[in-house]
Every structure is written in C-alpha cells, then in structure tokens.
PDB file of N, CA and C in Angstrom:
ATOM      1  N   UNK A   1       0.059 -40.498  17.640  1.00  0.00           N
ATOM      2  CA  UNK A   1      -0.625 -39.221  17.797  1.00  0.00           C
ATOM      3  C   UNK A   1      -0.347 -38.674  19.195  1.00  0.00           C
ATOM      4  N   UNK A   2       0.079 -37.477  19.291  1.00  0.00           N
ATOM      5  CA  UNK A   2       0.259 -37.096  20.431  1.00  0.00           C
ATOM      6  C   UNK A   2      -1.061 -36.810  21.503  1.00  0.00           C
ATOM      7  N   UNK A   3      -1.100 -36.637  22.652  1.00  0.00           N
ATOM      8  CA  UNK A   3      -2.155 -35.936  22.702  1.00  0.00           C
ATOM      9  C   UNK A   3      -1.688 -34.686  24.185  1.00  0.00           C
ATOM     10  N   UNK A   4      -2.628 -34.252  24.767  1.00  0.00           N
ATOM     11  CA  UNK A   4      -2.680 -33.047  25.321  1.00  0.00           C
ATOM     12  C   UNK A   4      -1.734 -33.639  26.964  1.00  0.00           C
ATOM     13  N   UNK A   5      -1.751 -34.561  27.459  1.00  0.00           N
ATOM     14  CA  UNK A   5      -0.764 -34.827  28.354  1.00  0.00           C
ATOM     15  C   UNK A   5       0.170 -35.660  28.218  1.00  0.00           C
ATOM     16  N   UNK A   6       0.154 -35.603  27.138  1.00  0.00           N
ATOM     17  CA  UNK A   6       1.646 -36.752  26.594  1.00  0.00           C
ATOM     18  C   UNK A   6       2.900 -34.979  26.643  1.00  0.00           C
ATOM     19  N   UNK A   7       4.025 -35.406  27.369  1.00  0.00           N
ATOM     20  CA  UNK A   7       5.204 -34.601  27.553  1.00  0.00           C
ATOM     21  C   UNK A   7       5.503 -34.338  26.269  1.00  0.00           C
ATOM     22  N   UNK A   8       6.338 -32.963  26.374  1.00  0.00           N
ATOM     23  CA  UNK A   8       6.955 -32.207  25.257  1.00  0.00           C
ATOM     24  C   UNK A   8       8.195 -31.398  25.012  1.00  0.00           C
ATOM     25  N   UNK A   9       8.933 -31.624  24.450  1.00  0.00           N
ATOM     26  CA  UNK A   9      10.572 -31.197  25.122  1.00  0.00           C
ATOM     27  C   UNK A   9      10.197 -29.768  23.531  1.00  0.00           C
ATOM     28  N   UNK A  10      11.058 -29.317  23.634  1.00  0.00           N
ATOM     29  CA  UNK A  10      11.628 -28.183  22.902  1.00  0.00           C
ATOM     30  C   UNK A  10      12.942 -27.929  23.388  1.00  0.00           C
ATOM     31  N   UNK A  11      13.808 -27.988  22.578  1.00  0.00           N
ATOM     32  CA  UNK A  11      15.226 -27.606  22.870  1.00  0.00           C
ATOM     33  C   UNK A  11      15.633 -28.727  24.058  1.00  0.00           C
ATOM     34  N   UNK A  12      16.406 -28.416  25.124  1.00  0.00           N
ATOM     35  CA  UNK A  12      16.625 -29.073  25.950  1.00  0.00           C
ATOM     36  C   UNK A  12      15.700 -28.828  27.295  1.00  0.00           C
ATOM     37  N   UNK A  13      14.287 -28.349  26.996  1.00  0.00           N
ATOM     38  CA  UNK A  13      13.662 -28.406  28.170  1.00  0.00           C
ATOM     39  C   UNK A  13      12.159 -29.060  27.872  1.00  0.00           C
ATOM     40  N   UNK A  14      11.951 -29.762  28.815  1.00  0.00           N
ATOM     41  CA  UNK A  14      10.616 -30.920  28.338  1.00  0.00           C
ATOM     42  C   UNK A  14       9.261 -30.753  29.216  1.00  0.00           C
ATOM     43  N   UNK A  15       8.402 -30.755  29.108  1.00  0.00           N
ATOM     44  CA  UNK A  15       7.226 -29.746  29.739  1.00  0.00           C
ATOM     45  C   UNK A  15       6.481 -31.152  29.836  1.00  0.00           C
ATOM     46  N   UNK A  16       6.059 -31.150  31.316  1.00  0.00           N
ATOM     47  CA  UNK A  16       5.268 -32.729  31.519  1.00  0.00           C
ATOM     48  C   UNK A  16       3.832 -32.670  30.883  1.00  0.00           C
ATOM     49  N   UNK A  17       3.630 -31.691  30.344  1.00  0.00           N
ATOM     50  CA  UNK A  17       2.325 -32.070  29.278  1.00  0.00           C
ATOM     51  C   UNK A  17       1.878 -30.950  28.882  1.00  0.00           C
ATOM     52  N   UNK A  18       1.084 -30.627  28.056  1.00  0.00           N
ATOM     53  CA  UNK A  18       0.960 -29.448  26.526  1.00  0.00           C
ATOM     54  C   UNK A  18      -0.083 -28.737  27.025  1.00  0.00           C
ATOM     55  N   UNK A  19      -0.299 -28.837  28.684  1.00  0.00           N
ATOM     56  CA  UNK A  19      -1.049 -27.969  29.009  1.00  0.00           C
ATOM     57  C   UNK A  19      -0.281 -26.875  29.660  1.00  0.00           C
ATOM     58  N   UNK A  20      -0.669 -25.258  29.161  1.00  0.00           N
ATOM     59  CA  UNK A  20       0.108 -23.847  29.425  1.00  0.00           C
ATOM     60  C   UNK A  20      -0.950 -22.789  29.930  1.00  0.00           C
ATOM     61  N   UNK A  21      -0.631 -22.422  31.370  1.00  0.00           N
ATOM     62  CA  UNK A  21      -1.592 -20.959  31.672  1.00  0.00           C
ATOM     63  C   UNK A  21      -0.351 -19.767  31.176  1.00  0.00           C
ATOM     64  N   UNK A  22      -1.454 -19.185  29.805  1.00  0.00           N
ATOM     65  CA  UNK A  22      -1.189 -18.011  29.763  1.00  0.00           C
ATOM     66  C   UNK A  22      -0.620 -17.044  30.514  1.00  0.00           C
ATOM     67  N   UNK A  23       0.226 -15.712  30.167  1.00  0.00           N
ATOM     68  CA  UNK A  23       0.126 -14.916  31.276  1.00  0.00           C
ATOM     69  C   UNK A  23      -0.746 -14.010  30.949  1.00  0.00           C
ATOM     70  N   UNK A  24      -0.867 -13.287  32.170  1.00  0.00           N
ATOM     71  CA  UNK A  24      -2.120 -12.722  32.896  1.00  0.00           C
ATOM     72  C   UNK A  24      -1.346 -11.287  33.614  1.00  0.00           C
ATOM     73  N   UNK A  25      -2.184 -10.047  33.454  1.00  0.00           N
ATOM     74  CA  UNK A  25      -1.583  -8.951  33.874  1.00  0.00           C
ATOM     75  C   UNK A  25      -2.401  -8.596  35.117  1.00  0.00           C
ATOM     76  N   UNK A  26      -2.058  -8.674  36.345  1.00  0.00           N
ATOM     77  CA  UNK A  26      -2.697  -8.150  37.262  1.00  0.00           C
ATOM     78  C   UNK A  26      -3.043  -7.119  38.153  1.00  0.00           C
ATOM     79  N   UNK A  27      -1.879  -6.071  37.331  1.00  0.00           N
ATOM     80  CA  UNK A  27      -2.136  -4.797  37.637  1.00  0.00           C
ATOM     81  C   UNK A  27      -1.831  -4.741  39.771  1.00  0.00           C
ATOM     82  N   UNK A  28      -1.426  -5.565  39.720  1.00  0.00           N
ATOM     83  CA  UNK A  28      -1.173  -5.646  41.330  1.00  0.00           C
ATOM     84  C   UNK A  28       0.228  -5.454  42.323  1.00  0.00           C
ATOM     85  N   UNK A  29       1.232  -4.462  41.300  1.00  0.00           N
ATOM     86  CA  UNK A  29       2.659  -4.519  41.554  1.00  0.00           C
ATOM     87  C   UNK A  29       2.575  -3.679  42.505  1.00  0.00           C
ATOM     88  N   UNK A  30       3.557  -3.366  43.531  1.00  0.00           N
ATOM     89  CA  UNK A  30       3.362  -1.494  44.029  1.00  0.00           C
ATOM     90  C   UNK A  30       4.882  -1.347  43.657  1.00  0.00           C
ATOM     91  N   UNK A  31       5.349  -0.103  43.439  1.00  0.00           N
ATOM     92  CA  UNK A  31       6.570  -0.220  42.727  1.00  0.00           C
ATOM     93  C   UNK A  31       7.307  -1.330  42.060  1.00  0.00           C
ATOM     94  N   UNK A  32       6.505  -1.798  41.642  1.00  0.00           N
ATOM     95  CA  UNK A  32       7.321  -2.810  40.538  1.00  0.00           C
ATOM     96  C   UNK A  32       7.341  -4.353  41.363  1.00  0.00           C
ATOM     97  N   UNK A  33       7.154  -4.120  42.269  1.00  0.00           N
ATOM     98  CA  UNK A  33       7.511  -5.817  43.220  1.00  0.00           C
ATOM     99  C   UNK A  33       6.046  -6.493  42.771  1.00  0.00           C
ATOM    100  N   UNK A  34       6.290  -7.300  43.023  1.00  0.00           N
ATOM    101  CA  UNK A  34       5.463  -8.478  43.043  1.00  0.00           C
ATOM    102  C   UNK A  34       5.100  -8.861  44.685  1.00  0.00           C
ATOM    103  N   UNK A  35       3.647  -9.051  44.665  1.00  0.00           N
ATOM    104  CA  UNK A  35       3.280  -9.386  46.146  1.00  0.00           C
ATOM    105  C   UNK A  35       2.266 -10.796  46.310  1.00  0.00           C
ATOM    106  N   UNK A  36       1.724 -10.485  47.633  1.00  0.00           N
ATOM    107  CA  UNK A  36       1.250 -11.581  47.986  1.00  0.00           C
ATOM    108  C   UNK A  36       0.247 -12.383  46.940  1.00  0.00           C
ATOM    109  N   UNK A  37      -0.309 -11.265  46.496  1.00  0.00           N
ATOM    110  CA  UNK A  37      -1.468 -11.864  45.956  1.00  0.00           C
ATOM    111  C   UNK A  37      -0.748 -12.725  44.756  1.00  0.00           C
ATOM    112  N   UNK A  38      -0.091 -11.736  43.996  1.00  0.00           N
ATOM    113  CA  UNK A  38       0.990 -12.877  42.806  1.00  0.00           C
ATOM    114  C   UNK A  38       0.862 -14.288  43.094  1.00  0.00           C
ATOM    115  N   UNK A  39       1.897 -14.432  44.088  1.00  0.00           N
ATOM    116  CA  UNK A  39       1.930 -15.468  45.204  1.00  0.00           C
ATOM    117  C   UNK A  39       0.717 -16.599  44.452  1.00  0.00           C
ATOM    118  N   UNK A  40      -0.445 -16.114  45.778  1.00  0.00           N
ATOM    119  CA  UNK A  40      -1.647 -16.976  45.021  1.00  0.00           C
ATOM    120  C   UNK A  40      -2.506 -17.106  44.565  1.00  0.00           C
ATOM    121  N   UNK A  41      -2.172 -15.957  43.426  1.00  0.00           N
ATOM    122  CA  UNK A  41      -2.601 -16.166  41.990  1.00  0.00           C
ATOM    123  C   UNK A  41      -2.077 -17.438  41.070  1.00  0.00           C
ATOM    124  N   UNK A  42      -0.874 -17.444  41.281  1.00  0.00           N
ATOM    125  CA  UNK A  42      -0.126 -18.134  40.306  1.00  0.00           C
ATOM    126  C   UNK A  42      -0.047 -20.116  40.982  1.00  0.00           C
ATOM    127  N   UNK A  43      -0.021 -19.588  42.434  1.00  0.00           N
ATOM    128  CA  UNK A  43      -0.389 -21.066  43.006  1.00  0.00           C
ATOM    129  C   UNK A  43      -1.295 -21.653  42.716  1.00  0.00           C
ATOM    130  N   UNK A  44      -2.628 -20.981  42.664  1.00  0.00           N
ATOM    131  CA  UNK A  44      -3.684 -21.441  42.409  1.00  0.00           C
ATOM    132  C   UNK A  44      -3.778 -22.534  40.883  1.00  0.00           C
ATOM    133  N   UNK A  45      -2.755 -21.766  39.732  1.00  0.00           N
ATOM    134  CA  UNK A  45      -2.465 -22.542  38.518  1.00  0.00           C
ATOM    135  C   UNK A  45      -2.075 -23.830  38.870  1.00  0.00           C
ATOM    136  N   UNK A  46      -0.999 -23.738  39.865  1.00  0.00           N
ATOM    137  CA  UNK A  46      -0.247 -24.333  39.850  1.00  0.00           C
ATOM    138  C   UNK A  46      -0.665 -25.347  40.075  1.00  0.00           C
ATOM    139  N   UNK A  47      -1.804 -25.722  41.199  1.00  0.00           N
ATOM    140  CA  UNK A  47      -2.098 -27.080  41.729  1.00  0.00           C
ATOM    141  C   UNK A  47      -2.539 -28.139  40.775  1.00  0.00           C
ATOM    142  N   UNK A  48      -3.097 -27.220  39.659  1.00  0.00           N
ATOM    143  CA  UNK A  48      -3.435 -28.030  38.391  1.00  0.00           C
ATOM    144  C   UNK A  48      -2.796 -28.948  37.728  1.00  0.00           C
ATOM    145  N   UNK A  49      -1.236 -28.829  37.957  1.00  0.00           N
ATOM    146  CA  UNK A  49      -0.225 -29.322  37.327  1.00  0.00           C
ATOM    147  C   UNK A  49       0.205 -29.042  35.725  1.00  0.00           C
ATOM    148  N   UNK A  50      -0.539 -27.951  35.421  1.00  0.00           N
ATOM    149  CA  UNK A  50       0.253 -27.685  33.915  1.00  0.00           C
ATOM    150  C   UNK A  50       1.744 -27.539  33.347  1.00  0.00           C
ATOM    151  N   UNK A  51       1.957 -27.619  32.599  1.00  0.00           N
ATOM    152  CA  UNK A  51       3.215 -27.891  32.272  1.00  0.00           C
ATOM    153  C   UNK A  51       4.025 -26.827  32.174  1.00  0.00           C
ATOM    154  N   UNK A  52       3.597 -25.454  31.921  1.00  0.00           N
ATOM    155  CA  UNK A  52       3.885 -24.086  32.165  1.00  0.00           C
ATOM    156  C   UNK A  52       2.982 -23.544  32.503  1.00  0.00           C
ATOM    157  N   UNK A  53       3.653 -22.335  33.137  1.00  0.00           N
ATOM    158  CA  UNK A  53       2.770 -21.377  34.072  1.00  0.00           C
ATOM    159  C   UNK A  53       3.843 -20.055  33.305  1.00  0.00           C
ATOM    160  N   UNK A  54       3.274 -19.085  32.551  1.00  0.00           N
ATOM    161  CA  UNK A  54       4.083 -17.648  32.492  1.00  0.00           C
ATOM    162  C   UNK A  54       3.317 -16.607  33.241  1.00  0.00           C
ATOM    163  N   UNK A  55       4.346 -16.124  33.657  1.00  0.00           N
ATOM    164  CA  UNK A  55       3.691 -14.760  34.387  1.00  0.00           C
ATOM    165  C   UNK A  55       3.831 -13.689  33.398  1.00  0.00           C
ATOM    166  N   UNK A  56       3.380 -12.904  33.990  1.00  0.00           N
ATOM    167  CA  UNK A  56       2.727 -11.033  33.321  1.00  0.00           C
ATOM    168  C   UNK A  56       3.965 -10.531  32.804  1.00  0.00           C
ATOM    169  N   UNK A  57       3.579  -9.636  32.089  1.00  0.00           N
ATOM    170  CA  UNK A  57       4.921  -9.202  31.038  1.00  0.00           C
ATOM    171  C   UNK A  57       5.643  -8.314  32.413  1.00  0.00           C
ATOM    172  N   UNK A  58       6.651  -8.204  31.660  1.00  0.00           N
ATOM    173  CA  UNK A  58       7.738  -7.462  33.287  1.00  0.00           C
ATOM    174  C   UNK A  58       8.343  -6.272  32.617  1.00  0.00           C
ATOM    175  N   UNK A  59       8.666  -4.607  32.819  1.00  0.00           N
ATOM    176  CA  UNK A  59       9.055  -3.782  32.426  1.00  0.00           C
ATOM    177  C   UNK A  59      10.409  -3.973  32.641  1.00  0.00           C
ATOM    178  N   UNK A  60      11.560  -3.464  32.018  1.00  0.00           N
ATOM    179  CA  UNK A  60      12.500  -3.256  32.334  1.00  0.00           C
ATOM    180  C   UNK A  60      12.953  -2.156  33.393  1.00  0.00           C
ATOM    181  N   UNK A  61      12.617  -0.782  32.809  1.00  0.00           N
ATOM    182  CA  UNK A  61      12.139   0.414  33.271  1.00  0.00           C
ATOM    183  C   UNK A  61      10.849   0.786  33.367  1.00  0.00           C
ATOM    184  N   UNK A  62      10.801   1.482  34.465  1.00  0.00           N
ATOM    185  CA  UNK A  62       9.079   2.369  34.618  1.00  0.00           C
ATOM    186  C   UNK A  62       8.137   2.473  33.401  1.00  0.00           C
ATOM    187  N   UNK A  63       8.708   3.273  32.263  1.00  0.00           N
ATOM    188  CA  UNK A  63       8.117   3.692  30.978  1.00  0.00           C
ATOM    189  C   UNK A  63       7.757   2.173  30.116  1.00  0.00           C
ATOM    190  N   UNK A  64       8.426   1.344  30.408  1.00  0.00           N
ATOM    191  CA  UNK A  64       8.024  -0.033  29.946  1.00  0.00           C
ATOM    192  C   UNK A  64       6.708  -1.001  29.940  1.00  0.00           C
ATOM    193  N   UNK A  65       5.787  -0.529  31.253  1.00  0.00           N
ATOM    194  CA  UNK A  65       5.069  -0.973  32.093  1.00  0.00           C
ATOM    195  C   UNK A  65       3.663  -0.720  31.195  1.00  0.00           C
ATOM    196  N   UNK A  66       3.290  -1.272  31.522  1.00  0.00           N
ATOM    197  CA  UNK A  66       1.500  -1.194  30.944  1.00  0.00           C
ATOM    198  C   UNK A  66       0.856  -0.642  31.629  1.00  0.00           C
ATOM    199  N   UNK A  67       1.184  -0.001  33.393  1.00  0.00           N
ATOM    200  CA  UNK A  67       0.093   0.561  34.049  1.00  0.00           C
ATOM    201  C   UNK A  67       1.445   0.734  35.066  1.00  0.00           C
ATOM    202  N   UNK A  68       1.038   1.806  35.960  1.00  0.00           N
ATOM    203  CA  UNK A  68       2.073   2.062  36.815  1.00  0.00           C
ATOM    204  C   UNK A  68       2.151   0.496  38.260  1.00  0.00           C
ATOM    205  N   UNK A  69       1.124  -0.148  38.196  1.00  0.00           N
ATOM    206  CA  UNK A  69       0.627  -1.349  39.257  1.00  0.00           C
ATOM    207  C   UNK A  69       0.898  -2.609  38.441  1.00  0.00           C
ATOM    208  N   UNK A  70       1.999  -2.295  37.043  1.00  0.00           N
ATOM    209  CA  UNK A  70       2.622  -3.791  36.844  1.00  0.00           C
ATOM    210  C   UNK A  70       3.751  -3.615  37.469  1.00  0.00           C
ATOM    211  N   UNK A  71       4.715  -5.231  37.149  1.00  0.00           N
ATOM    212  CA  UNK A  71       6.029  -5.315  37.482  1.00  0.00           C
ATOM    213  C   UNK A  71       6.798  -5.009  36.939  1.00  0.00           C
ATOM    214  N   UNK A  72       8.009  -4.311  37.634  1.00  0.00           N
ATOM    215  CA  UNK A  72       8.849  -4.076  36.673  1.00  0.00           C
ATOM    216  C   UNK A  72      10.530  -4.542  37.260  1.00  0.00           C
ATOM    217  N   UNK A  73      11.659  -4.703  36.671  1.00  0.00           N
ATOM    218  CA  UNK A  73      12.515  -4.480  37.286  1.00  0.00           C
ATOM    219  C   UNK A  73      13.769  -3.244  37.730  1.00  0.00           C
ATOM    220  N   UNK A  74      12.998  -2.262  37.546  1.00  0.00           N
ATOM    221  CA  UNK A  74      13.783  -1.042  38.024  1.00  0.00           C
ATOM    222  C   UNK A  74      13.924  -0.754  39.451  1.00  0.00           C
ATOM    223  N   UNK A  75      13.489  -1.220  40.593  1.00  0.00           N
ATOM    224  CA  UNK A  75      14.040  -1.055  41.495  1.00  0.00           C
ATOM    225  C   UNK A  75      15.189  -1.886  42.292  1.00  0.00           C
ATOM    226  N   UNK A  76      15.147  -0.953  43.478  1.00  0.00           N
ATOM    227  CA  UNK A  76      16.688  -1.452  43.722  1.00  0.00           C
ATOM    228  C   UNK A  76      16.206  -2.253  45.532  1.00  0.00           C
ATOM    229  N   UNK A  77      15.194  -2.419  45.394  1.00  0.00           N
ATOM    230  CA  UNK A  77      14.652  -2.841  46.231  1.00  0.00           C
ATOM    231  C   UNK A  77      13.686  -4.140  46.403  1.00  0.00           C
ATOM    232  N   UNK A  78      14.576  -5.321  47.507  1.00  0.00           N
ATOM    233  CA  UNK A  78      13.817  -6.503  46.974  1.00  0.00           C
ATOM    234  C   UNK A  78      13.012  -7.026  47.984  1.00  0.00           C
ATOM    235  N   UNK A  79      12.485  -8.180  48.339  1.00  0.00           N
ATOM    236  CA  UNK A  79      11.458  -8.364  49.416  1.00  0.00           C
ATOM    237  C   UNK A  79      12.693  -9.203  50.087  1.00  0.00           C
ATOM    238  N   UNK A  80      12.712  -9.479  51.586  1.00  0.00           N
ATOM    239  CA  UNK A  80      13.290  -9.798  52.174  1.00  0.00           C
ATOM    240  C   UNK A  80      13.661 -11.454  52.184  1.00  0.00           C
ATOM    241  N   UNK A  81      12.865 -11.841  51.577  1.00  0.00           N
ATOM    242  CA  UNK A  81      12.602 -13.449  51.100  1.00  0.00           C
ATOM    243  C   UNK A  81      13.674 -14.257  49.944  1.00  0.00           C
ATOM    244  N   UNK A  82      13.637 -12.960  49.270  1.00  0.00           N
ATOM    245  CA  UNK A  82      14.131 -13.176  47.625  1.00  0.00           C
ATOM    246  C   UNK A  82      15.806 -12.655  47.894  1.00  0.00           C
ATOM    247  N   UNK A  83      16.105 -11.772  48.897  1.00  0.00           N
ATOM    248  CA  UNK A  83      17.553 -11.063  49.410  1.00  0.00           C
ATOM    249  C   UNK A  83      18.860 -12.354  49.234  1.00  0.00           C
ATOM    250  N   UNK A  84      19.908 -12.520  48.355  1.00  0.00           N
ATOM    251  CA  UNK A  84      20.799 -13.274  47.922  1.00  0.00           C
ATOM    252  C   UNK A  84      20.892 -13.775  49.091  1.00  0.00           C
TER     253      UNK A  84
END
C-alpha cells in the first residue's frame, strides 16, 4: 500500500512524496514579472518539503492573464538576477 510519503515517479520524473501545493494566483505581478513577494510566498511551501510546488497560471500575452497583476510572459524585460 502506498502511502502519502512513500516517492512517486511518473514518466521519468519521481516526486519525493505525494505531497503537492497547489497553485495559487497572487495577483502580485507588475507587468508580468514576478517579484519579491513570489519569492516568499513560494519559499514558505517550500520548507515543508513537498514534493511539488506549482506556481500561478502564467499568460502568454497580456489578454491571457486573469487580472492585469498576474504573470505573464510578454515582456521583454527581465530582473537582473534571472539575465542569461
């Protein structure tokens, strides 16, 4: 019997246990970027150790978006951190 922290592969990727935070829309983008708070929002999951963490749905384009303060990837502009 399996249970809730026994690991779980699908395909070729294996998730150290069958615990998953949802994603979550936080309405906290400013043009489409993702900021601090993201950051630690999503850390905060993290310390938990679940086995996935998804983030908030992501627009392609502007019109995609659920609120003008989600993410999206239409700009051409990135944070200095993330810069190739």
């Amino acid at each position: 019997m399996n249970t809730l922290f026994d690991p779980l592969t699908i395909g070729s990727v294996t998730f150290q246990n069958r615990i998953w935070v949802s994603p979550m829309c936080q309405y906290s983008a400013t043009d489409g970027l993702i900021s601090d708070w993201h950051q630690a929002h999503l850390n905060a999951f993290a310390t938990g150790g679940p086995g996935l963490i998804m983030v908030e749905a992501t627009g392609v384009v502007p019109e995609g978006r659920i609120s003008i303060a989600c993410t999206s990837l239409h700009t051409q502009h990135m944070p200095m951190h993330l810069n190739p």
